[in-house]
Protein backbone atom coordinates (compact mmCIF):
# COMPACT_ATOMS: atom_id res chain seq x y z
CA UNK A 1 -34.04 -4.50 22.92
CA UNK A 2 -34.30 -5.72 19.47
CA UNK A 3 -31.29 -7.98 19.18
CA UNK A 4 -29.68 -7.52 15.56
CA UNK A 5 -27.03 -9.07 15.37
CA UNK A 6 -25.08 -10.80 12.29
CA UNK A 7 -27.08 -13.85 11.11
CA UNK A 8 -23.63 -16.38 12.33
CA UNK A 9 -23.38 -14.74 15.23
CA UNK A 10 -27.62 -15.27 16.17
CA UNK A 11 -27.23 -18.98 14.94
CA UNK A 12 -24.58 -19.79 17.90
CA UNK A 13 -25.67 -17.41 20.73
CA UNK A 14 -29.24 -18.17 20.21
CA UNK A 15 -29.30 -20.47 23.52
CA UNK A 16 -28.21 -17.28 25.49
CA UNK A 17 -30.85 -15.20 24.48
CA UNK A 18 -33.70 -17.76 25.82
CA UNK A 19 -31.92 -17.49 29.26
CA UNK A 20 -33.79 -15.59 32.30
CA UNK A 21 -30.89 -13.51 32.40
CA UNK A 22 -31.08 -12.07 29.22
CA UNK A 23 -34.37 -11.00 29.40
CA UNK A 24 -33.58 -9.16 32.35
CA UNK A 25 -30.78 -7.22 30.89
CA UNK A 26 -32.71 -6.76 28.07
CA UNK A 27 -35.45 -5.24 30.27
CA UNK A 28 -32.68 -3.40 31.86
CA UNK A 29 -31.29 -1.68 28.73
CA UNK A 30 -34.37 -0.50 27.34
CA UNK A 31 -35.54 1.56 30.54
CA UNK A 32 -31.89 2.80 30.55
CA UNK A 33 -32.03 3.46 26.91
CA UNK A 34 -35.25 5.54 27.26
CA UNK A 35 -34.47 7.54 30.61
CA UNK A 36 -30.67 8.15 30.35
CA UNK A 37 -27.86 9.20 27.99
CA UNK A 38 -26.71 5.71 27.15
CA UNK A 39 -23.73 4.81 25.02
CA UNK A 40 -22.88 3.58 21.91
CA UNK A 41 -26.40 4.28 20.41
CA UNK A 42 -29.05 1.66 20.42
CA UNK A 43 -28.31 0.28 16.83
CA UNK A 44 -24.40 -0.31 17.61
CA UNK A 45 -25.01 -2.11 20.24
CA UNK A 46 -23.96 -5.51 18.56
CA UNK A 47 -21.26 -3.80 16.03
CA UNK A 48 -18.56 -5.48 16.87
CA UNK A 49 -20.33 -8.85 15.94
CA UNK A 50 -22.33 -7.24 12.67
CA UNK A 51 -18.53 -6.16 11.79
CA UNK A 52 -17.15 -9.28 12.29
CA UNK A 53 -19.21 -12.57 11.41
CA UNK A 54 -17.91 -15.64 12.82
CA UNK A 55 -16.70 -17.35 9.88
CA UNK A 56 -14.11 -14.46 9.38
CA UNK A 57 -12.47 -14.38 12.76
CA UNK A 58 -9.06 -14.56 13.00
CA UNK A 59 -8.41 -12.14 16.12
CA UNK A 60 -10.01 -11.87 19.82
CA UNK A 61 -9.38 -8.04 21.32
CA UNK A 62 -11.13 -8.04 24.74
CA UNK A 63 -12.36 -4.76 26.06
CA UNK A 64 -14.21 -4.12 29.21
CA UNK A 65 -16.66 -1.26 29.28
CA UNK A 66 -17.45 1.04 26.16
CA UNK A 67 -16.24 4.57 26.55
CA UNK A 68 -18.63 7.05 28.33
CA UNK A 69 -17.58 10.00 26.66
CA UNK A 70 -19.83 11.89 24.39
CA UNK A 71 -19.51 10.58 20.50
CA UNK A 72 -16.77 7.88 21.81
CA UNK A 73 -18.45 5.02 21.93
CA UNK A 74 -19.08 3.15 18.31
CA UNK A 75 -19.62 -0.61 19.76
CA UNK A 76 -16.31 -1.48 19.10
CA UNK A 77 -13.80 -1.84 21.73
CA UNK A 78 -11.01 0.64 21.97
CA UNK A 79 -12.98 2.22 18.89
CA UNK A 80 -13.89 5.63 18.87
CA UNK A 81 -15.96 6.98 15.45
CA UNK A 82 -14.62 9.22 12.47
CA UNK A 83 -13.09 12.90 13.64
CA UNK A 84 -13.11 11.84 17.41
CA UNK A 85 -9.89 12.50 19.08
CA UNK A 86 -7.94 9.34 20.00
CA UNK A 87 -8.61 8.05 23.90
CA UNK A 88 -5.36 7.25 25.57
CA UNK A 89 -5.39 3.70 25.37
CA UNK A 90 -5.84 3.76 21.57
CA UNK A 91 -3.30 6.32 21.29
CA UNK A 92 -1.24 3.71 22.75
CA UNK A 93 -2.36 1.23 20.49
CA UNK A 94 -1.55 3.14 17.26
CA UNK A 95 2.18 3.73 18.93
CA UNK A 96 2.93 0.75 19.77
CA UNK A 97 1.65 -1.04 16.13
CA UNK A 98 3.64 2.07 14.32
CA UNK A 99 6.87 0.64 16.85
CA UNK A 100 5.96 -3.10 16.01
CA UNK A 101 5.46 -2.96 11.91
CA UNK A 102 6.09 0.56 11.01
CA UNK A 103 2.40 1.20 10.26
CA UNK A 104 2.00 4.68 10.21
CA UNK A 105 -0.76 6.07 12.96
CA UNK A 106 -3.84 6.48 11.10
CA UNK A 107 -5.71 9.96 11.15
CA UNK A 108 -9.11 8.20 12.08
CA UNK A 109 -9.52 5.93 15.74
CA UNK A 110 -12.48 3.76 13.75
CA UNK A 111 -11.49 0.56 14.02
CA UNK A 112 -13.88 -0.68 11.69
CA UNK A 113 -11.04 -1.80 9.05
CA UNK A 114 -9.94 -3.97 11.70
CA UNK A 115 -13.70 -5.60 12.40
CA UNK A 116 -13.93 -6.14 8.60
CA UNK A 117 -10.62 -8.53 8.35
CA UNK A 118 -11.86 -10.67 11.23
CA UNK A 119 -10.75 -8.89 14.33
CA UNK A 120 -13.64 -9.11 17.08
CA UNK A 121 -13.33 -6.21 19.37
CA UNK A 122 -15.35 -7.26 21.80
CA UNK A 123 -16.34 -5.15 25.02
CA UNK A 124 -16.85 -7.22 28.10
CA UNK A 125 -19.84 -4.56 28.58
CA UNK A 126 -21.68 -3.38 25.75
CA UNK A 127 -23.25 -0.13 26.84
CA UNK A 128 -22.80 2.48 29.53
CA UNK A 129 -24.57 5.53 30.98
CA UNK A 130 -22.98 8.95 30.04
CA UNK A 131 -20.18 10.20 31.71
CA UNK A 132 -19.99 7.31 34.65
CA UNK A 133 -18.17 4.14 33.88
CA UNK A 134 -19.23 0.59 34.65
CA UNK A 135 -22.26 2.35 35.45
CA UNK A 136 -24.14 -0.94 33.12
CA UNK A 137 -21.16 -4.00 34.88
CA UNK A 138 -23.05 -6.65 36.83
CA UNK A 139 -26.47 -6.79 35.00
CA UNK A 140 -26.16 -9.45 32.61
CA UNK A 141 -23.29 -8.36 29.95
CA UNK A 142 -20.48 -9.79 31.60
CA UNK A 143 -22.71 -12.99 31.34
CA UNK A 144 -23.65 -13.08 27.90
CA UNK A 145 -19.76 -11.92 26.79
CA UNK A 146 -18.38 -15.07 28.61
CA UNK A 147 -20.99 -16.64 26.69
CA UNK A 148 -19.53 -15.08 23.73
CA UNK A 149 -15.60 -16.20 24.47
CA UNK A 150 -16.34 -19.95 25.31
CA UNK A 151 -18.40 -20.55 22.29
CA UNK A 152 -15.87 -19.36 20.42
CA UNK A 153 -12.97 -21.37 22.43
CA UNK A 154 -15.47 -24.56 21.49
CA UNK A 155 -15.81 -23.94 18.02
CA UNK A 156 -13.17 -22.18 16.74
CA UNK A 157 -9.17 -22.69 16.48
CA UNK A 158 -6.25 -21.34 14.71
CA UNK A 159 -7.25 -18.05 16.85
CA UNK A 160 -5.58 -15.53 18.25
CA UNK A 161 -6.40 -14.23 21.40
CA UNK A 162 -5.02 -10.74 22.44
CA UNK A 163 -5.29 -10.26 26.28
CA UNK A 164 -4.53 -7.19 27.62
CA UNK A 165 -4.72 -6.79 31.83
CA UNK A 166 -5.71 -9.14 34.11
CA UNK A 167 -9.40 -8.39 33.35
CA UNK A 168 -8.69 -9.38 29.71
CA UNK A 169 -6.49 -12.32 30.87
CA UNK A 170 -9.22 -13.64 33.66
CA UNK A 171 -11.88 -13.59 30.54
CA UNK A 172 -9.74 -14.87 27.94
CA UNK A 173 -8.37 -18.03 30.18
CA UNK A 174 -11.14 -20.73 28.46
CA UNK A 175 -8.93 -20.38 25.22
CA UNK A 176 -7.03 -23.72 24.61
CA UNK A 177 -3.57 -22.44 24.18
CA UNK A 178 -3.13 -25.56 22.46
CA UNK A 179 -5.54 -24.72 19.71
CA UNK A 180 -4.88 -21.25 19.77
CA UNK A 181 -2.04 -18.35 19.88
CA UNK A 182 -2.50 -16.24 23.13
CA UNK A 183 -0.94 -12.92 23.60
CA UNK A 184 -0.77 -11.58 26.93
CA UNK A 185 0.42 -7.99 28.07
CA UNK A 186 -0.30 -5.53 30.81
CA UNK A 187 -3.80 -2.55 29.01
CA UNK A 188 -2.58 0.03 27.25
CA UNK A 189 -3.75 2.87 29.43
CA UNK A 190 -1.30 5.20 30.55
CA UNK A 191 -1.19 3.79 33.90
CA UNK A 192 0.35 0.80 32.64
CA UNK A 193 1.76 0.65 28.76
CA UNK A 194 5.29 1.08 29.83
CA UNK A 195 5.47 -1.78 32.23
CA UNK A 196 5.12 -4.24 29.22
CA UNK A 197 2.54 -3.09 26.59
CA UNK A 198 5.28 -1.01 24.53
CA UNK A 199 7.75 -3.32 22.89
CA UNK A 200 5.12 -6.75 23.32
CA UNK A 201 4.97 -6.86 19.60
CA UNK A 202 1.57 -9.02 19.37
CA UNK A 203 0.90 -7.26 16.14
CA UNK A 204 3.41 -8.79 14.35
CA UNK A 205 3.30 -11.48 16.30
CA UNK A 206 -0.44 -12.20 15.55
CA UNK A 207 0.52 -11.94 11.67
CA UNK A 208 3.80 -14.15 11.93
CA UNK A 209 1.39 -16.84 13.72
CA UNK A 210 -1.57 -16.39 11.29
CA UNK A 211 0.31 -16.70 8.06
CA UNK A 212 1.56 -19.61 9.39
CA UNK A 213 -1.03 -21.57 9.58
CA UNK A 214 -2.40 -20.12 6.06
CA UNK A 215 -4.45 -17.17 7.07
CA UNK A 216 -3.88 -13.37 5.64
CA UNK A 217 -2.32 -11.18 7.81
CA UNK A 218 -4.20 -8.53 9.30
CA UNK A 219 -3.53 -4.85 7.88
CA UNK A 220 -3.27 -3.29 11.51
């Protein structure tokens, strides 16, 4: 695995990818990559940090395994490309931010316009076989993503952190509330948005709290 990956981004992971682990998953990856259906392709594997470089990020979205649908999966959580229909989760989404602001629901599920204000949609897994989910948990990602979230929690402030479900929550919990604005709700899958993700209103809430410490709003 050939890790590209935003030049920012390299500079403060670089002690992960020297770690045992690593190489393992990486070793992992590419025999899945070359004897299974993997998803996102190969060269999105690191999107959702090539989309947002670390001196832009104003927003934490936590994810947990890409889809494993065909033509889903575009390395950006909750993402799906251009023309794919809308998972339920993101349908969710786009209902609840039309509720909250009075955004209309876009025609397209990319979330790339989000990536490119400073929101890092970050999977807690980055890749998955076809058709059978967490088929890629427990070999390394989880590792290198928690890598990902404290560096930032050590580096960064002024950020906010949207956690939705406990997995979310559990992975999001070395953020300094302090430092930080933290935004917790139940996922947005159908089996839980109406216990508490319709009407939480973190999308204005994330702009009210970013404008006020000086920082454009996002255009959700």
């Amino acid at each position: 695995m050939n890790v590209k990956i935003a030049e920012d981004w390299k500079e403060l992971l670089a002690p992960e990818f020297e770690k045992p682990y690593f190489k393992t998953l990486t070793d992992f990856v590419k025999e899945e990559y070359a004897t299974q259906q993997i998803f996102p392709r190969g060269s999105n594997i690191f999107r959702a940090f090539d989309k947002c470089p670390v001196e832009k990020l104003k927003v934490v979205i936590i994810g947990q395994d890409p889809y494993h649908g065909e033509g889903q999966a575009n390395g950006l959580c909750f993402s799906v490309a251009d023309g794919v229909p809308f998972p339920p989760s993101l349908k969710n989404i786009f209902q609840e931010i039309n509720t909250d602001t009075g955004a209309q629901i876009p025609t397209s599920g990319n979330l790339d316009r989000w990536a490119e204000q400073g929101v890092l949609l970050l999977n807690s897994v980055l890749t998955v076989r076809a058709h059978m989910a967490a088929s890629h948990a427990n070999h390394g990602w989880e590792q290198f993503t928690d890598a990902v979230v404290r560096a930032i929690a050590e580096r960064k402030e002024g950020i906010v952190y949207m956690l939705w479900g406990s997995y979310a929550q559990r992975k999001g919990a070395i953020a300094d509330p302090q430092r930080n604005f933290i935004l917790k709700a139940v996922h947005p899958s159908p089996l839980s948005a109406y216990r508490g993700f319709f009407g939480c209103r973190h999308f204005s809430k994330a702009n009210e709290y970013l404008q006020s410490i000086g920082k454009e709003p996002i255009v959700w």
